[in-house]
Protein backbone atom coordinates (compact mmCIF):
# COMPACT_ATOMS: atom_id res chain seq x y z
CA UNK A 1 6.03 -52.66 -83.51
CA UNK A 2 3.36 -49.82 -84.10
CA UNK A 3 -0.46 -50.66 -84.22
CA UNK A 4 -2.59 -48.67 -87.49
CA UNK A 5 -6.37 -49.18 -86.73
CA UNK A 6 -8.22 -48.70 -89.87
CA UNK A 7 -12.36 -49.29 -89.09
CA UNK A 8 -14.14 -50.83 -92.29
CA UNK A 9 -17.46 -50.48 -93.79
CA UNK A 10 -16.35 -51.98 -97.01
CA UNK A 11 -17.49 -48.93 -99.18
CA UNK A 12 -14.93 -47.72 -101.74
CA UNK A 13 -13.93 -45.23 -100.04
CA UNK A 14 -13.56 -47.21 -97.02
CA UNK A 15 -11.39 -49.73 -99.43
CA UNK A 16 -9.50 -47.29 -100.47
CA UNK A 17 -8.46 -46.19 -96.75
CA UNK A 18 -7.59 -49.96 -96.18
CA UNK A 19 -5.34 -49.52 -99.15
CA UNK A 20 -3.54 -46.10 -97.96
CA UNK A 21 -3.09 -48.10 -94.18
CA UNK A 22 -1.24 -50.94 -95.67
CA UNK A 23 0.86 -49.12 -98.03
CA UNK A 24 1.91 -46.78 -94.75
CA UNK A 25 1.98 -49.82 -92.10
CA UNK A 26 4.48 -51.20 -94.63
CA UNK A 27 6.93 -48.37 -94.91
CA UNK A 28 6.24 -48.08 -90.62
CA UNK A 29 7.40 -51.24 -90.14
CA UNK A 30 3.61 -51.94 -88.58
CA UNK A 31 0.83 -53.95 -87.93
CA UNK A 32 -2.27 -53.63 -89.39
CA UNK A 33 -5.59 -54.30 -87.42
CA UNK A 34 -9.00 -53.91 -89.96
CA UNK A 35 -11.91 -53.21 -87.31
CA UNK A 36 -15.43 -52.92 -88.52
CA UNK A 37 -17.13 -51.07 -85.68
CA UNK A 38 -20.84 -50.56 -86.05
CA UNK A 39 -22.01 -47.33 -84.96
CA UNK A 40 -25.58 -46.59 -83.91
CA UNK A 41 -26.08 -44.37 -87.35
CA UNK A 42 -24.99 -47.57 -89.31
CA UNK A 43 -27.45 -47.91 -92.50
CA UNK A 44 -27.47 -51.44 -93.77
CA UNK A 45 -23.78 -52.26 -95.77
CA UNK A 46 -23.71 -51.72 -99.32
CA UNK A 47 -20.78 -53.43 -100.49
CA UNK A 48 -18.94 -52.32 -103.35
CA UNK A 49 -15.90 -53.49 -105.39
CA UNK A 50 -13.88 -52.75 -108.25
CA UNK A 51 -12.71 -56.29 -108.09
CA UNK A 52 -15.72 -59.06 -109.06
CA UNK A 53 -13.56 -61.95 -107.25
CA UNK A 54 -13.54 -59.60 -103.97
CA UNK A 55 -17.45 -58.61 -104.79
CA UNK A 56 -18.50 -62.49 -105.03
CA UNK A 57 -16.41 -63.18 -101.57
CA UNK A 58 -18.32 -60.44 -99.73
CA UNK A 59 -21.59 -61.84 -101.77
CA UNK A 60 -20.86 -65.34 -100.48
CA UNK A 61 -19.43 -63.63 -96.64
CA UNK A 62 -22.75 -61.74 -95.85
CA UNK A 63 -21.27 -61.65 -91.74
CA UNK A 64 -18.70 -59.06 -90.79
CA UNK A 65 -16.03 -61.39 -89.82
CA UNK A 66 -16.28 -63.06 -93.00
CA UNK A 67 -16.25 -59.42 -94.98
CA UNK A 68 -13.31 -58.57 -93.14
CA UNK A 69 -11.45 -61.76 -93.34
CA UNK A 70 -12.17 -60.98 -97.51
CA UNK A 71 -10.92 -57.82 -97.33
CA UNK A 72 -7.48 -59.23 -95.35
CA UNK A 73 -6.85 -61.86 -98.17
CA UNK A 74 -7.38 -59.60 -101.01
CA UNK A 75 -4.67 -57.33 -99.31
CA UNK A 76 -2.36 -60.50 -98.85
CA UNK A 77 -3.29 -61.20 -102.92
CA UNK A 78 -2.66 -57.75 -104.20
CA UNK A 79 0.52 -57.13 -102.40
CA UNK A 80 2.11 -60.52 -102.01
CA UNK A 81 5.62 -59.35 -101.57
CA UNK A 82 4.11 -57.36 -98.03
CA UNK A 83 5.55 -58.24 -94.63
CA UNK A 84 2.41 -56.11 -93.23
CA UNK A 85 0.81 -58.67 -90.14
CA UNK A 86 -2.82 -58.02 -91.18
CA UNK A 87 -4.44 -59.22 -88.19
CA UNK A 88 -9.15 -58.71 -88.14
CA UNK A 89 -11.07 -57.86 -84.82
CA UNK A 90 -14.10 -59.43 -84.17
CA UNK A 91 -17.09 -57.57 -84.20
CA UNK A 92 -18.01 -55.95 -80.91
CA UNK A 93 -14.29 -55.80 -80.16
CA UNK A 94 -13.45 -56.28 -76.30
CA UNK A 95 -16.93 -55.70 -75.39
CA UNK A 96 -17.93 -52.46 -72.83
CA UNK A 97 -17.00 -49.25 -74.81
CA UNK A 98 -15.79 -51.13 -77.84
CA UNK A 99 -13.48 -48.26 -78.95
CA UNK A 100 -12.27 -47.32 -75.89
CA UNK A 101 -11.53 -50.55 -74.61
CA UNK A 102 -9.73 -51.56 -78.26
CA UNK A 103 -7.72 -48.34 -77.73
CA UNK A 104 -6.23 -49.39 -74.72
CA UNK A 105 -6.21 -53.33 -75.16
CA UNK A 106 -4.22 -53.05 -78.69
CA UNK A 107 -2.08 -49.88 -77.92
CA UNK A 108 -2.91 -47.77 -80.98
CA UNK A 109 -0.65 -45.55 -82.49
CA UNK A 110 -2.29 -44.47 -85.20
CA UNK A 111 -6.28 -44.86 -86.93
CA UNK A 112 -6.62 -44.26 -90.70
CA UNK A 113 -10.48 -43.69 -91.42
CA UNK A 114 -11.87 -43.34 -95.06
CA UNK A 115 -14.44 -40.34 -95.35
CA UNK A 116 -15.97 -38.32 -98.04
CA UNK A 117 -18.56 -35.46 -97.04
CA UNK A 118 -19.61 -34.79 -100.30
CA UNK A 119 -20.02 -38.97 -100.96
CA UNK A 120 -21.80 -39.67 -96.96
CA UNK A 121 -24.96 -40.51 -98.43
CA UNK A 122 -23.35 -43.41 -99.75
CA UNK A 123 -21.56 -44.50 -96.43
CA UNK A 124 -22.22 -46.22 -93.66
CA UNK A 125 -19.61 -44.41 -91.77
CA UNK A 126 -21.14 -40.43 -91.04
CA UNK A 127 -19.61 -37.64 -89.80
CA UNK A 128 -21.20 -38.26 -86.22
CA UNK A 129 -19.64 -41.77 -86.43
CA UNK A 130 -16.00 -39.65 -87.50
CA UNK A 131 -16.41 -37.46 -84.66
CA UNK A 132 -16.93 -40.25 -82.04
CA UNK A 133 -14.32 -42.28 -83.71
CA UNK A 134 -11.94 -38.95 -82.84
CA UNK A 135 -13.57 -39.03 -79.63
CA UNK A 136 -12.27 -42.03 -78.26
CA UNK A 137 -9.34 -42.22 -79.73
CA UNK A 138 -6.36 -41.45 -77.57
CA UNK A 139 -4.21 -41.68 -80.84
CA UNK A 140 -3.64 -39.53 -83.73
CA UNK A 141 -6.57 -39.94 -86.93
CA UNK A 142 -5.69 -39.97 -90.36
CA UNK A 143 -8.84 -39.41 -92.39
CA UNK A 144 -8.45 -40.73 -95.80
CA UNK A 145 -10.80 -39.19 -99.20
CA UNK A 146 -11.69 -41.58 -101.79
CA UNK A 147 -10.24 -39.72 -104.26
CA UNK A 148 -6.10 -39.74 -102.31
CA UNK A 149 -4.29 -42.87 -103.29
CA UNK A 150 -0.84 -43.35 -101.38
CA UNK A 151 2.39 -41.60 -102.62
CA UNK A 152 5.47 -39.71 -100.63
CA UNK A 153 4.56 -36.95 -98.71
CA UNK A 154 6.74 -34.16 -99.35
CA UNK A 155 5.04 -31.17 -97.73
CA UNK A 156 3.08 -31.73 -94.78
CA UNK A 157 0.44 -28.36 -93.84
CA UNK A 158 0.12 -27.99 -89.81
CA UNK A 159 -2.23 -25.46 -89.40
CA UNK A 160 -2.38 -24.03 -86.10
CA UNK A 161 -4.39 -21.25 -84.08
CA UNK A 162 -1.82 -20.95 -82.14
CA UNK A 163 -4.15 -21.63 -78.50
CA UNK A 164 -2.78 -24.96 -78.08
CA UNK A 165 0.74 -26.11 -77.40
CA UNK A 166 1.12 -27.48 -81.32
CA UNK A 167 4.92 -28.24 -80.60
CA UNK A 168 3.49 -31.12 -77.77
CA UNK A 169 2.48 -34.24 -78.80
CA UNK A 170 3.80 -34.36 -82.02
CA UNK A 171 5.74 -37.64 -82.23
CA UNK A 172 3.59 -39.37 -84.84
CA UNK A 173 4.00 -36.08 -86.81
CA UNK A 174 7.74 -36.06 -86.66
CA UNK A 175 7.79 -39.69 -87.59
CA UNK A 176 6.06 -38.92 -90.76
CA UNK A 177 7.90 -36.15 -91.77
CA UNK A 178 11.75 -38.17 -90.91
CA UNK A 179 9.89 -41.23 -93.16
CA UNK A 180 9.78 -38.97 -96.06
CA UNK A 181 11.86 -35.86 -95.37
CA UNK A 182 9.12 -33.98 -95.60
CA UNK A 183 8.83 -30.23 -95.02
CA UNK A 184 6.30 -29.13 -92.20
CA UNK A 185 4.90 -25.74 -93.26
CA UNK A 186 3.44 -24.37 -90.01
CA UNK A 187 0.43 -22.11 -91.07
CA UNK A 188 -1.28 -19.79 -89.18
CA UNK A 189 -4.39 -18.02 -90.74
CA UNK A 190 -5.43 -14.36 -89.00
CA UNK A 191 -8.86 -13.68 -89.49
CA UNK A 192 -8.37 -10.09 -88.72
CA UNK A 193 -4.67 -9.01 -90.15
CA UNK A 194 -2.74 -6.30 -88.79
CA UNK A 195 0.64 -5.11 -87.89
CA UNK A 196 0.30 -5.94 -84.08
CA UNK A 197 -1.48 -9.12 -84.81
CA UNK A 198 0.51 -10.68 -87.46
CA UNK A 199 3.74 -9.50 -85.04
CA UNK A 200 2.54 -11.76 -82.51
CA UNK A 201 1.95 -14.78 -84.73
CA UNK A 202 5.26 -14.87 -86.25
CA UNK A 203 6.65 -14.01 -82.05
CA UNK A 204 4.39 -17.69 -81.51
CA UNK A 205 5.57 -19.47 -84.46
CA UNK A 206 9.39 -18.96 -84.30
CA UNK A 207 8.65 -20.42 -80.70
CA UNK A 208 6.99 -23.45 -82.25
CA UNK A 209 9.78 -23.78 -84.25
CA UNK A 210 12.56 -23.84 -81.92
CA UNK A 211 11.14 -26.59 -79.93
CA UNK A 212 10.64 -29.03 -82.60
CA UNK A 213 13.42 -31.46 -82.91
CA UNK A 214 13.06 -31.40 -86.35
CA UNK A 215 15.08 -29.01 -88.81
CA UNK A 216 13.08 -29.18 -92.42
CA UNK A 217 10.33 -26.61 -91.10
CA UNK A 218 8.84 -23.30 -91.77
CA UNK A 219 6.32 -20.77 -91.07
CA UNK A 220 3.96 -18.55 -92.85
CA UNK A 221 0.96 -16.34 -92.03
CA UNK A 222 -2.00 -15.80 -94.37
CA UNK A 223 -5.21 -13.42 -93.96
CA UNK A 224 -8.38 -14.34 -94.56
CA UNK A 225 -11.79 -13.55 -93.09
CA UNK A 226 -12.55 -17.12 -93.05
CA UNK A 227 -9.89 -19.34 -91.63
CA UNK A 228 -10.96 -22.60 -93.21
CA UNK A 229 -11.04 -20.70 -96.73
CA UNK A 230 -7.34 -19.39 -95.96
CA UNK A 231 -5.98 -23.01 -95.51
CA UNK A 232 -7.28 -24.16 -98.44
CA UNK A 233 -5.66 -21.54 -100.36
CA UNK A 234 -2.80 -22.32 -98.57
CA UNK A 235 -2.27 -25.66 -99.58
CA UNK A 236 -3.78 -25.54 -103.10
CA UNK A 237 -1.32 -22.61 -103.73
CA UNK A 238 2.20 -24.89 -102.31
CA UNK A 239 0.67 -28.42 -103.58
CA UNK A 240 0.96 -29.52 -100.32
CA UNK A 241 0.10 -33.17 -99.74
CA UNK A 242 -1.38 -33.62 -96.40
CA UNK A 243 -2.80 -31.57 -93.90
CA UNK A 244 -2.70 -31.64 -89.76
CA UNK A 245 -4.81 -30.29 -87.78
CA UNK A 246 -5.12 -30.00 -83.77
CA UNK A 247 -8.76 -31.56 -82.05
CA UNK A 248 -8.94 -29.06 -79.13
CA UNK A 249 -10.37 -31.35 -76.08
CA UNK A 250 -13.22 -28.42 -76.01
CA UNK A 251 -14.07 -27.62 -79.58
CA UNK A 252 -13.60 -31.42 -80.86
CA UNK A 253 -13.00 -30.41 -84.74
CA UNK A 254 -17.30 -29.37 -85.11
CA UNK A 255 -15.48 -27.11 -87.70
CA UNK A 256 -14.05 -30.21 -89.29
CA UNK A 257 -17.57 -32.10 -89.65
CA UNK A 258 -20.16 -29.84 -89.41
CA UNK A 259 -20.28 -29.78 -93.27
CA UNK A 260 -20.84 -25.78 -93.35
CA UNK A 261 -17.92 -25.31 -95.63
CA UNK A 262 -17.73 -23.65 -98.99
CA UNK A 263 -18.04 -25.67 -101.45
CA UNK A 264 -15.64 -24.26 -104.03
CA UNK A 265 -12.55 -24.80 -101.15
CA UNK A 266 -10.22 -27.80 -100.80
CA UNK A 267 -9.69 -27.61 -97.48
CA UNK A 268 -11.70 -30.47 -96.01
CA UNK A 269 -11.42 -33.38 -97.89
CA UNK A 270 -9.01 -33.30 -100.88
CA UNK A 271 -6.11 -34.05 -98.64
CA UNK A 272 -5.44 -36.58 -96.11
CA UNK A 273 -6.40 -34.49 -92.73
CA UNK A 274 -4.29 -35.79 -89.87
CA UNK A 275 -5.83 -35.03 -86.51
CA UNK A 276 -3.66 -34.73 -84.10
CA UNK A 277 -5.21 -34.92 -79.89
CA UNK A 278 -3.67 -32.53 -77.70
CA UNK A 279 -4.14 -32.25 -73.75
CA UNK A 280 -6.53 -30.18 -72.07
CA UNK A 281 -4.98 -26.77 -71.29
């Protein structure tokens, strides 16, 4: 049976991750482990609640394990036809390097992490704590916005520079896509267009492609001086419904987090952004 981590800091859009896990860990066929890991950036929880019963649990469960043992039984109330095993680790985890050691104790397969740049005032969770969640992990990271609620992902959006190997480590990907059927659009954005360049990219991509084991794919090249401003075109343009991205072992996704986008663009946050690792080249 697969593992999904999801790490709590019972905000809404932290909820609404927990949510989005359970609805995927059921269709997996997986467990479900809630985690509430508290980073050295933590601000003091505020906890918040569409649902007053669930607000006056939490009011009455001021300690994590209580919060999280809340936030398990109003899962188990809301969805009482699941077969999900919701299982809650204890704060501090394993103890030592609480995320590494949980990583290789419970055997991730996959973390889903609610985050909203535009909303991190509100969080506990920052984008430093996002970035040493992706860190550690030796898994692949879903990050969740508030605003996504689960449905059937019919087009998934890699987007690739094309420096990595993006046809390795793709399992969890492929699962995903066979789940649904989805179509994986592989994207590659040229910053600088031209006839050699954009000969070269398609050379790349129609490599890609033949060494995924997986037949419902194709490939496209956009232009655009700013790469993160193509991909949101991109995706807005085919309605896609999730993006994937690769966290290079030397550039770990600072273009993901460093919150230097434009503000009119999608790209970011609208979508569920899958991270996948790769291997050091």
């Amino acid at each position: 049976m697969e593992t999904i981590l999801c790490p709590a800091d019972f905000s809404l859009c932290s909820q609404n991750a927990v949510k989005y896990a359970h609805e995927l860990a059921q269709l997996m066929r997986a467990r479900l482990l809630l985690f509430h890991w508290e980073p050295a950036t933590a601000k003091p929880v505020a906890v918040l609640s569409n649902g007053q019963e669930y607000a006056d649990q939490l009011h009455d469960a001021p300690d994590q394990p209580h919060q999280l043992e809340a936030l398990a039984l109003k899962l188990k109330n809301d969805y009482p036809e699941s077969t999900v095993p919701v299982e809650v680790i204890p704060p501090g985890g394993p103890g030592g390097d609480t995320l590494t050691e949980l990583f290789r104790q419970e055997k991730i397969d996959l973390v889903i992490v609610g985050y909203d740049m535009q909303e991190e005032f509100q969080q506990t969770f920052t984008a430093t704590d996002l970035a040493v969640t992706i860190e550690k992990a030796s898994c692949p990271v879903l990050i969740i916005p508030q605003q996504a609620t689960f449905k059937p992902i019919w087009k998934i959006v890699y987007a690739t520079d094309l420096k990595s190997e993006p046809a390795a480590d793709c399992a969890f990907l492929l699962r995903l896509a066979h789940l649904f059927n989805a179509e994986i659009m592989l994207l590659h954005v040229l910053a600088q267009d031209g006839a050699g360049a954009r000969e070269l990219a398609i050379e790349a991509l129609q490599k890609v492609y033949s060494k995924l084991p997986y037949r419902n794919v194709s490939f496209y090249i956009e232009a655009s001086e700013v790469v993160e401003a193509g991909i949101s075109e991109f995706i807005s343009k085919n309605n896609a419904d999730m993006l994937v991205v690769s966290n290079h072992p030397r550039k770990k996704c600072q273009h993901l987090l460093a919150g230097k986008f434009p503000h009119n663009t999608a790209y970011h946050m609208q979508l569920p952004l899958l991270i996948r690792q790769t291997s050091a080249q």
